[in-house]
PDB file of N, CA and C in Angstrom:
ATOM      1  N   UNK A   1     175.403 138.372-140.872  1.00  0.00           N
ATOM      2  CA  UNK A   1     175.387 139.824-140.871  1.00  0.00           C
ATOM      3  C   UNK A   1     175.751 140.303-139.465  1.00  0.00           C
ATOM      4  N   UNK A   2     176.670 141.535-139.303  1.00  0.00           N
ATOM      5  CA  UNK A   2     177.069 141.898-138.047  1.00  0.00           C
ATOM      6  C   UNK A   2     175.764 142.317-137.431  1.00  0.00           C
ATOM      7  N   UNK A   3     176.143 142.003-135.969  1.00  0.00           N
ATOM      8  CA  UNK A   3     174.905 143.186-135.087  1.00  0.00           C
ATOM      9  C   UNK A   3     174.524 144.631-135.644  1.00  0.00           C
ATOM     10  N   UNK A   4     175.119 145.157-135.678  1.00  0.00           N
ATOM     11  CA  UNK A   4     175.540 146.804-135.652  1.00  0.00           C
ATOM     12  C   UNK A   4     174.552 146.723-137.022  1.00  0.00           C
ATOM     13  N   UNK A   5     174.733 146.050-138.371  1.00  0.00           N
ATOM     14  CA  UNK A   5     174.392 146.115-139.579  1.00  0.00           C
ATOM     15  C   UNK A   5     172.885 145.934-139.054  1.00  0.00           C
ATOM     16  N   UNK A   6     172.413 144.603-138.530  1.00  0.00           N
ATOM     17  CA  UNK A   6     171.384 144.504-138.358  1.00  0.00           C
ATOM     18  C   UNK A   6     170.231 145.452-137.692  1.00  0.00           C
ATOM     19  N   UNK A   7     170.687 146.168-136.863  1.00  0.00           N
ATOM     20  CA  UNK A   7     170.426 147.174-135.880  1.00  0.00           C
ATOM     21  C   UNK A   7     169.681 148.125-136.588  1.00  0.00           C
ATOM     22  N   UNK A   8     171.334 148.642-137.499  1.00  0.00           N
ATOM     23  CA  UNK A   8     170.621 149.940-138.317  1.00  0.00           C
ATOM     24  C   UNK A   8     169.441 149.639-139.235  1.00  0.00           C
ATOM     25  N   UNK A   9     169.426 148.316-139.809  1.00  0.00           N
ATOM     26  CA  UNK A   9     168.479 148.487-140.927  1.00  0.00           C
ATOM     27  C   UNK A   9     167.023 147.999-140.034  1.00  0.00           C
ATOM     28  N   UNK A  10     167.135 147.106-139.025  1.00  0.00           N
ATOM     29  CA  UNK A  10     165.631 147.210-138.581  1.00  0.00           C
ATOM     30  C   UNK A  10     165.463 148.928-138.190  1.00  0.00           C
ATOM     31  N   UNK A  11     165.998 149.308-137.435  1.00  0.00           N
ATOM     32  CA  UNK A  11     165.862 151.231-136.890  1.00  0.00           C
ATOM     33  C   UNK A  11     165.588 151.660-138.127  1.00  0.00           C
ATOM     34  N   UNK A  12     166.091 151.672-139.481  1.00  0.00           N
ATOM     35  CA  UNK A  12     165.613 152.608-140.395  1.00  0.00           C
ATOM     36  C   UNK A  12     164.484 152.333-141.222  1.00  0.00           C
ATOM     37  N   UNK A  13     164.160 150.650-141.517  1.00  0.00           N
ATOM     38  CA  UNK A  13     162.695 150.337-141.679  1.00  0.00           C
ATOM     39  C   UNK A  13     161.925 150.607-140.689  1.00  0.00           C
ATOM     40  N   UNK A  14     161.504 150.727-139.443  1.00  0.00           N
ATOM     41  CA  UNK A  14     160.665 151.219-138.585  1.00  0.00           C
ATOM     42  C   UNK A  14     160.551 152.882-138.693  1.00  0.00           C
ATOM     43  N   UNK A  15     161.605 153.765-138.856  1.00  0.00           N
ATOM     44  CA  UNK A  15     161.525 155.111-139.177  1.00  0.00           C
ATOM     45  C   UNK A  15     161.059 155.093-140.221  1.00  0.00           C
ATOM     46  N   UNK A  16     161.425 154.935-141.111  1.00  0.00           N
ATOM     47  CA  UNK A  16     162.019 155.641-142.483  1.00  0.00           C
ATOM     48  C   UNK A  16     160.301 154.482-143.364  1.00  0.00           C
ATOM     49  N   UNK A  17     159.253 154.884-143.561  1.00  0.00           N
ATOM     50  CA  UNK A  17     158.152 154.603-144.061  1.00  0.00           C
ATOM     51  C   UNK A  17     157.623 155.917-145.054  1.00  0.00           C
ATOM     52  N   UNK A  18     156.840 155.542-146.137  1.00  0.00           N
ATOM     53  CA  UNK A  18     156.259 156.504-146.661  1.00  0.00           C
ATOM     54  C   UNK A  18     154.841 157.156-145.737  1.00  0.00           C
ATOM     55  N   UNK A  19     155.415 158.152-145.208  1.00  0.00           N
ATOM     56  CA  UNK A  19     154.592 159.128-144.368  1.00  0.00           C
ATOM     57  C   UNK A  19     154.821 160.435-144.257  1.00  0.00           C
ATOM     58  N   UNK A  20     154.334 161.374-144.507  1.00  0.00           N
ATOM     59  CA  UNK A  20     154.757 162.695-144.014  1.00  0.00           C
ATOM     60  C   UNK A  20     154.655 163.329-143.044  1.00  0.00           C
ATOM     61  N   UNK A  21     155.206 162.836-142.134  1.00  0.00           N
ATOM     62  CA  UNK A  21     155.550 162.845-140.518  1.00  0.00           C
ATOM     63  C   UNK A  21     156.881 163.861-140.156  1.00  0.00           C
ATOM     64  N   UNK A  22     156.725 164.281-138.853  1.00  0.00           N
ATOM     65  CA  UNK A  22     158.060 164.478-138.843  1.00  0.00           C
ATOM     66  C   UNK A  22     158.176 164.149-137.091  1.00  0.00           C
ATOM     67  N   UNK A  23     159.795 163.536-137.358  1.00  0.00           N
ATOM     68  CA  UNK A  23     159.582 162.223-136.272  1.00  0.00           C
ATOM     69  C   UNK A  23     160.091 163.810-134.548  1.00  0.00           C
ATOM     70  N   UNK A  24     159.719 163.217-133.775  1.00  0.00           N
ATOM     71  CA  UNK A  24     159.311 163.991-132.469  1.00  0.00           C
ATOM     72  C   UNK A  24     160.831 163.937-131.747  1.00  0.00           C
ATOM     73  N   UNK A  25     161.166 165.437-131.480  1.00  0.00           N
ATOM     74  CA  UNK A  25     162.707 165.960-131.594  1.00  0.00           C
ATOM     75  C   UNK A  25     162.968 164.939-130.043  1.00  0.00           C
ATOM     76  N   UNK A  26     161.932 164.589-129.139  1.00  0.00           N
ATOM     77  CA  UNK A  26     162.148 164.115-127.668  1.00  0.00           C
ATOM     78  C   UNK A  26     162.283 162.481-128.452  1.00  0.00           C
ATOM     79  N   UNK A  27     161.671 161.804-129.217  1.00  0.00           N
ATOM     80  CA  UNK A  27     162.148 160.700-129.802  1.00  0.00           C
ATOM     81  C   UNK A  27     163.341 160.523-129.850  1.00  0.00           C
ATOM     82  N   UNK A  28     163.887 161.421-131.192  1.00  0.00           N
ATOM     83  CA  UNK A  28     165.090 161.190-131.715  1.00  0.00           C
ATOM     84  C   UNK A  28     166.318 161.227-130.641  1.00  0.00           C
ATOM     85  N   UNK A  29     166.202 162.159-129.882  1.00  0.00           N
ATOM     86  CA  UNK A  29     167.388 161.992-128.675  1.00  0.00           C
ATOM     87  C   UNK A  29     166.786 160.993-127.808  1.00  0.00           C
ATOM     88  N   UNK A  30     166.170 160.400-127.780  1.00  0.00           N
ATOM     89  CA  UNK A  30     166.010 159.105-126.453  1.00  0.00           C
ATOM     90  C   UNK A  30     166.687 157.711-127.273  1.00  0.00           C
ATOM     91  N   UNK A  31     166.051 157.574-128.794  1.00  0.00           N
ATOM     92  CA  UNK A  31     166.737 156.856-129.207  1.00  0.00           C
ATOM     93  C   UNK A  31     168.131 156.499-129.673  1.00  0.00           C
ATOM     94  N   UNK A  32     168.817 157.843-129.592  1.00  0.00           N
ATOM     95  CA  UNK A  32     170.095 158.060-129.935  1.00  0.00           C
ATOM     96  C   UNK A  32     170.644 157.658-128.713  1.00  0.00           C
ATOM     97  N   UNK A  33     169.848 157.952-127.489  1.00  0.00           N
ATOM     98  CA  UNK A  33     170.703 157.378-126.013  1.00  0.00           C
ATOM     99  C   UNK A  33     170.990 156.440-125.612  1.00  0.00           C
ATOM    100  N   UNK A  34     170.070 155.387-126.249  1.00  0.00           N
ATOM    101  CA  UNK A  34     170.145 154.040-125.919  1.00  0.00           C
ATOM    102  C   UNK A  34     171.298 153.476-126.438  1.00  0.00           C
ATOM    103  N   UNK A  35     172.161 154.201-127.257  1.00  0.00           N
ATOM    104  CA  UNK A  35     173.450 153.507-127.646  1.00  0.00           C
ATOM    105  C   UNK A  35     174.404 154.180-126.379  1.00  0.00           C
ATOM    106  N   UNK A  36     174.371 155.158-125.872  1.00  0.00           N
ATOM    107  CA  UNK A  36     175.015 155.552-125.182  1.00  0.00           C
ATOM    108  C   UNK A  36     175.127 155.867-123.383  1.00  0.00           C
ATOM    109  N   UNK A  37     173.396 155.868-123.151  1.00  0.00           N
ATOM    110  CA  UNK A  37     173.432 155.959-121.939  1.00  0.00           C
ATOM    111  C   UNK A  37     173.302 154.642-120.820  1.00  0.00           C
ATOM    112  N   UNK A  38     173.768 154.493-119.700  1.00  0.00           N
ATOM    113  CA  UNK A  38     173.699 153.383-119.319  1.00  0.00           C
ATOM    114  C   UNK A  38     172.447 152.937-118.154  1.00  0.00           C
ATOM    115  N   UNK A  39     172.323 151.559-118.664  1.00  0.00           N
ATOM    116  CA  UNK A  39     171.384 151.036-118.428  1.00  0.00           C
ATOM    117  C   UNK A  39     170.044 152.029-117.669  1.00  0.00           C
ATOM    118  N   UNK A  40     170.555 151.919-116.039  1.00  0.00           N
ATOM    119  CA  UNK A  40     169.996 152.805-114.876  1.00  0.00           C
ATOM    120  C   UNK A  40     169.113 154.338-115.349  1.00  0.00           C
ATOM    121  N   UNK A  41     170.045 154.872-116.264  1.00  0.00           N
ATOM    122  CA  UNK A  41     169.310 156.234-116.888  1.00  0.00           C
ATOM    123  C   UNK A  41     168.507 155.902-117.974  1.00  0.00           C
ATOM    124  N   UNK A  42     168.830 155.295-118.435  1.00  0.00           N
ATOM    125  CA  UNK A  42     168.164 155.093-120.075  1.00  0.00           C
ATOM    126  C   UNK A  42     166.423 154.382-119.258  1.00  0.00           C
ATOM    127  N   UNK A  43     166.338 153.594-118.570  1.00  0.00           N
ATOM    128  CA  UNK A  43     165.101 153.112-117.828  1.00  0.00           C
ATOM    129  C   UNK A  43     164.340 154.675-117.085  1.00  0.00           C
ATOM    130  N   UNK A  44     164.909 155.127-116.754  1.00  0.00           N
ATOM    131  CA  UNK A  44     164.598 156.183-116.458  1.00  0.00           C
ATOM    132  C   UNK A  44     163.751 157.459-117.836  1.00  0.00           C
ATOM    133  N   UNK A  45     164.820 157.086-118.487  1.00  0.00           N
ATOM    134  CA  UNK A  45     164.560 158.523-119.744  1.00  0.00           C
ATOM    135  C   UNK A  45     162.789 157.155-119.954  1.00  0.00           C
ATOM    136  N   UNK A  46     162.716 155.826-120.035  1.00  0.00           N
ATOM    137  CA  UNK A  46     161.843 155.384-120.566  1.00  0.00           C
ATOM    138  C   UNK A  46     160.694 155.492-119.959  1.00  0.00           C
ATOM    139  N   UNK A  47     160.497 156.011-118.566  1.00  0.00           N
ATOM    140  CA  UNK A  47     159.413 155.902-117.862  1.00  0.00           C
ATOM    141  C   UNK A  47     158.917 157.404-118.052  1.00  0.00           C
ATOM    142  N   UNK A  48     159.546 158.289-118.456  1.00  0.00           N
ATOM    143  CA  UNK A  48     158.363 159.559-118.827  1.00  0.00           C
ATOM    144  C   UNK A  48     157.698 159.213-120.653  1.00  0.00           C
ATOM    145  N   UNK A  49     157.230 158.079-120.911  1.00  0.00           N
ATOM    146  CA  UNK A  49     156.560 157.622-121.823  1.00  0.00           C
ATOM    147  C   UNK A  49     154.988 156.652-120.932  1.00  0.00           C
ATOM    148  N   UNK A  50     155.979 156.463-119.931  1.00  0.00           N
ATOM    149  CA  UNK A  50     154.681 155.418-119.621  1.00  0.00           C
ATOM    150  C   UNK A  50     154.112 154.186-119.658  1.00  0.00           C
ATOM    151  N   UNK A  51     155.054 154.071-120.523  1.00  0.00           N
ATOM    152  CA  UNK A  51     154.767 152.544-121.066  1.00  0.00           C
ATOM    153  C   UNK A  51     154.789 151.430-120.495  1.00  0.00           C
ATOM    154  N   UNK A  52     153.443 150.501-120.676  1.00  0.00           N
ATOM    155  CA  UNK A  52     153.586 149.131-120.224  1.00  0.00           C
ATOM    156  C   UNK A  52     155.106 148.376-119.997  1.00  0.00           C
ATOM    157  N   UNK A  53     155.177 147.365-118.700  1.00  0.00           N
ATOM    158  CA  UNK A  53     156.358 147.275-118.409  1.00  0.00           C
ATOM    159  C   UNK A  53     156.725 146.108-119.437  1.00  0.00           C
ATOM    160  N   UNK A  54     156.251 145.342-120.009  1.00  0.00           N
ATOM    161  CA  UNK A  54     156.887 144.811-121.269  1.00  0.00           C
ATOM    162  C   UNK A  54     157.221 145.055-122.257  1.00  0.00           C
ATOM    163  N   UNK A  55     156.686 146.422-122.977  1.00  0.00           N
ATOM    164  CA  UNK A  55     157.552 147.770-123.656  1.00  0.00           C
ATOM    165  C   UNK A  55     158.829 147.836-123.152  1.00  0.00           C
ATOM    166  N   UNK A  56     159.016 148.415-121.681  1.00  0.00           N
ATOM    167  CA  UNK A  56     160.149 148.734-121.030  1.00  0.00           C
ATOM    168  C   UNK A  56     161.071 147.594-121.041  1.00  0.00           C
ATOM    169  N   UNK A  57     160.854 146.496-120.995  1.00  0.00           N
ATOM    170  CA  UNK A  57     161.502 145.358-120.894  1.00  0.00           C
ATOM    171  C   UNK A  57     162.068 144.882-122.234  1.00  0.00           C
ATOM    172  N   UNK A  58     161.237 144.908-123.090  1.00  0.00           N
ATOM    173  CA  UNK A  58     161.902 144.868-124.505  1.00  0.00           C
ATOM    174  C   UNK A  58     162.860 145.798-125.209  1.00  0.00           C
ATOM    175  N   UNK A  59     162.709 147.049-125.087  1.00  0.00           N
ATOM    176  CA  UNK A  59     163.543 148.224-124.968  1.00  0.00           C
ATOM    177  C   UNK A  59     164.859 148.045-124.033  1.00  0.00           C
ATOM    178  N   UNK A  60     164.727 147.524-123.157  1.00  0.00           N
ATOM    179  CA  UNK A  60     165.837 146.940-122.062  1.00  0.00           C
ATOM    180  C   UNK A  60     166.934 145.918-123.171  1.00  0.00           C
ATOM    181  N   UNK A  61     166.012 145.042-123.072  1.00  0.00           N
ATOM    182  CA  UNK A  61     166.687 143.997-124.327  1.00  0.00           C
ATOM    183  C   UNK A  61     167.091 144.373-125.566  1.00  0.00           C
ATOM    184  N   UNK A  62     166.685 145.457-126.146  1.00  0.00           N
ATOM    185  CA  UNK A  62     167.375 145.925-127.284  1.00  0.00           C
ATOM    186  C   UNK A  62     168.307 146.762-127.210  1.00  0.00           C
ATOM    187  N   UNK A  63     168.587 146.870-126.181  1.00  0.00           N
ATOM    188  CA  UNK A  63     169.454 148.476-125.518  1.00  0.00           C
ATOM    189  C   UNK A  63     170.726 147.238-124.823  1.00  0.00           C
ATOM    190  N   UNK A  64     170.211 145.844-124.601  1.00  0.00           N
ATOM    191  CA  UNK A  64     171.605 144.915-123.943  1.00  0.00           C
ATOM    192  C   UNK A  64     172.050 144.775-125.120  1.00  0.00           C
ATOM    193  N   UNK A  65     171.309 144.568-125.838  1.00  0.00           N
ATOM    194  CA  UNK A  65     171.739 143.631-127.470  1.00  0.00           C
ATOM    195  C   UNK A  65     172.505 145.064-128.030  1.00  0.00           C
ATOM    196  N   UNK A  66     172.553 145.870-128.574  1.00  0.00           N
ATOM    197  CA  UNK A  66     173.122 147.498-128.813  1.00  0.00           C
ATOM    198  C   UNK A  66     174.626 147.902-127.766  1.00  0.00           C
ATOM    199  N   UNK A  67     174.369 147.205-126.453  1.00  0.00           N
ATOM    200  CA  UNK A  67     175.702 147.591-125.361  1.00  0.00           C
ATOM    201  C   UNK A  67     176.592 146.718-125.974  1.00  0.00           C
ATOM    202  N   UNK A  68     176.511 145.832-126.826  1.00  0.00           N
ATOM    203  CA  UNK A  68     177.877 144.808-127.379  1.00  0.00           C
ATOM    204  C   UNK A  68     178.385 145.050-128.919  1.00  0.00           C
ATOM    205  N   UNK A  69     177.898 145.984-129.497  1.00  0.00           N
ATOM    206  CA  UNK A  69     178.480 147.018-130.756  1.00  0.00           C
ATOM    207  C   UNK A  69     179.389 147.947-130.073  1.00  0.00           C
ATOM    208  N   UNK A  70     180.432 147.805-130.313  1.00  0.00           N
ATOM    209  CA  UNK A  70     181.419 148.863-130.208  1.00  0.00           C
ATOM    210  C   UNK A  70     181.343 150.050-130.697  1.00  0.00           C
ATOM    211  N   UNK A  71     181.804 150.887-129.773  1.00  0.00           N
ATOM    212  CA  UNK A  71     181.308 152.426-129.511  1.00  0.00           C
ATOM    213  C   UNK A  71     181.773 152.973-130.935  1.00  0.00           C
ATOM    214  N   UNK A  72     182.628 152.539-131.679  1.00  0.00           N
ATOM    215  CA  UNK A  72     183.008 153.031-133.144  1.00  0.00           C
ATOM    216  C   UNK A  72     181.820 152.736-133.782  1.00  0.00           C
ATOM    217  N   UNK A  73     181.152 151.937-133.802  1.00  0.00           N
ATOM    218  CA  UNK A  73     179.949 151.424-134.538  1.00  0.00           C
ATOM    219  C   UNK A  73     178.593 151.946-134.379  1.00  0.00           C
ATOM    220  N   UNK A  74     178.626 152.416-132.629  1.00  0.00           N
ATOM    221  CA  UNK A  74     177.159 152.736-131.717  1.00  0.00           C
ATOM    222  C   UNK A  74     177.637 154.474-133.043  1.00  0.00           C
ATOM    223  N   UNK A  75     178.840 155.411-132.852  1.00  0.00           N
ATOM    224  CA  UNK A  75     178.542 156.107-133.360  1.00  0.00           C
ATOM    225  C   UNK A  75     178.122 156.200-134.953  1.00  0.00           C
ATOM    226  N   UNK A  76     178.630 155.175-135.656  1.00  0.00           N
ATOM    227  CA  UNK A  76     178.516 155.342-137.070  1.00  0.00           C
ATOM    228  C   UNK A  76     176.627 155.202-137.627  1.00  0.00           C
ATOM    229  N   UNK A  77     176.132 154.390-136.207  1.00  0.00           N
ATOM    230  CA  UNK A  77     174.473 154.028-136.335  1.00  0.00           C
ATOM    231  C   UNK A  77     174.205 155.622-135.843  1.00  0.00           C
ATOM    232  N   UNK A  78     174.713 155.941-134.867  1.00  0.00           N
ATOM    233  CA  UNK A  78     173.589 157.828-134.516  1.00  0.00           C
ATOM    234  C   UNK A  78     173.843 158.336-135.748  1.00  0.00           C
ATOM    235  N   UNK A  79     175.546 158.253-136.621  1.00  0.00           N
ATOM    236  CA  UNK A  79     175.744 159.152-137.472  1.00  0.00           C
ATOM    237  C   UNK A  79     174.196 159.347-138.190  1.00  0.00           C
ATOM    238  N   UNK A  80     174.405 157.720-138.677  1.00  0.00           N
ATOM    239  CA  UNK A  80     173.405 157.249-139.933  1.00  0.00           C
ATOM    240  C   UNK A  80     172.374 157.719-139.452  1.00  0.00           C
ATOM    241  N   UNK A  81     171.377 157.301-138.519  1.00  0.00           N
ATOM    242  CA  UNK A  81     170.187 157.734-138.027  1.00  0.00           C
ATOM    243  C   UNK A  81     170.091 159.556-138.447  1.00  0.00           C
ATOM    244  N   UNK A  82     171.390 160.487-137.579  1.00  0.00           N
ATOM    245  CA  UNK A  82     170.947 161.722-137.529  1.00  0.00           C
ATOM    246  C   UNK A  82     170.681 162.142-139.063  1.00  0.00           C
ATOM    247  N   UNK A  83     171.370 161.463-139.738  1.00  0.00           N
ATOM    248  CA  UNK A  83     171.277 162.140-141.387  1.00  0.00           C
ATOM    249  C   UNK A  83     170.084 161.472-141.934  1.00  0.00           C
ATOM    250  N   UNK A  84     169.281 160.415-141.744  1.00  0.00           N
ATOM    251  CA  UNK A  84     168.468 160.130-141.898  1.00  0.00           C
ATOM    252  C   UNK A  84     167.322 161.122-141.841  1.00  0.00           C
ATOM    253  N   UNK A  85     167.275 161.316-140.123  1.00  0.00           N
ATOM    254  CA  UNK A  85     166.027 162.172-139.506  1.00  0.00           C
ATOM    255  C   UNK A  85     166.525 163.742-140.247  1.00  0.00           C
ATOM    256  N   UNK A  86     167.673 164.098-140.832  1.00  0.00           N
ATOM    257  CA  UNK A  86     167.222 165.151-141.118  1.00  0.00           C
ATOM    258  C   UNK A  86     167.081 165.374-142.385  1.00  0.00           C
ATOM    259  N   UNK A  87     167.495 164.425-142.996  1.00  0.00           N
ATOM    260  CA  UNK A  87     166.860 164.733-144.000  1.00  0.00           C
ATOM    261  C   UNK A  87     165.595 164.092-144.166  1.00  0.00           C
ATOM    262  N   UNK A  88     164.665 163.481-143.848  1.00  0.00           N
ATOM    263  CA  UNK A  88     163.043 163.301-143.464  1.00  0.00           C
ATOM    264  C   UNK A  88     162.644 164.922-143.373  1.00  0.00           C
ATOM    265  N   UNK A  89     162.934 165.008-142.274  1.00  0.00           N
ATOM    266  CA  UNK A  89     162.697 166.631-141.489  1.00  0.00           C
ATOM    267  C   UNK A  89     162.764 167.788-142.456  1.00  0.00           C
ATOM    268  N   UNK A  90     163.744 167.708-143.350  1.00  0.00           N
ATOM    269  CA  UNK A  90     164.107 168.944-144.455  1.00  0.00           C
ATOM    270  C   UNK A  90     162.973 168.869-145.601  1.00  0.00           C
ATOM    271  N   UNK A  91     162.286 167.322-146.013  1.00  0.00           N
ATOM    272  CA  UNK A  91     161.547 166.980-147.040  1.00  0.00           C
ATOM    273  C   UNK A  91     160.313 167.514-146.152  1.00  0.00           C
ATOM    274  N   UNK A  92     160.057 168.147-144.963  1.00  0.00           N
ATOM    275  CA  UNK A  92     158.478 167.858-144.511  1.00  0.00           C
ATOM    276  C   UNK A  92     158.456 169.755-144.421  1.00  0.00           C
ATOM    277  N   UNK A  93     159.491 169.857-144.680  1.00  0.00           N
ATOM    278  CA  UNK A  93     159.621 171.677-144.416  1.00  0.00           C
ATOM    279  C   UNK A  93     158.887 172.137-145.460  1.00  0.00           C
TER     280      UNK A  93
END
């Protein structure tokens, strides 16, 4: 199975659970960045969370593993994701 394939479907089993949640608008754009922003910032966007530095470090590693999907692909995963989260978001209205 390609990267990119694999990617999306762990990201949408970790979202996408029976809950009536609605996922946190500062989430959804941090995770959408990690396909796009590089390295230096994206560590940055991660430290106004706080998180233990082996959080940060694993997030690091999933964000190297994500930099080798081609940018045709990084977008077709935000596509998928954004239509995901909104339609979650539309069901919680």
């Amino acid at each position: 199975m390609r990267l990119s394939v694999s990617v999306l479907l762990v990201t949408l089993a970790l979202c996408c659970y029976d809950v009536k949640a609605t996922v946190c608008p500062s989430l959804a754009v941090d995770h959408t960045a990690m396909y796009f922003t590089p390295d230096e910032f994206y560590k940055i966007t991660l430290s106004k969370y706080k998180a233990p530095a082996e959080a940060v470090w694993a997030m690091m590693q999933v964000k190297q593993c994500t930099d080798e999907i081609s940018i045709v692909d990084r977008f077709r995963i935000a596509n998928a994701l954004s239509n995901v989260l909104l339609k979650c978001t539309s069901q919680d209205l």
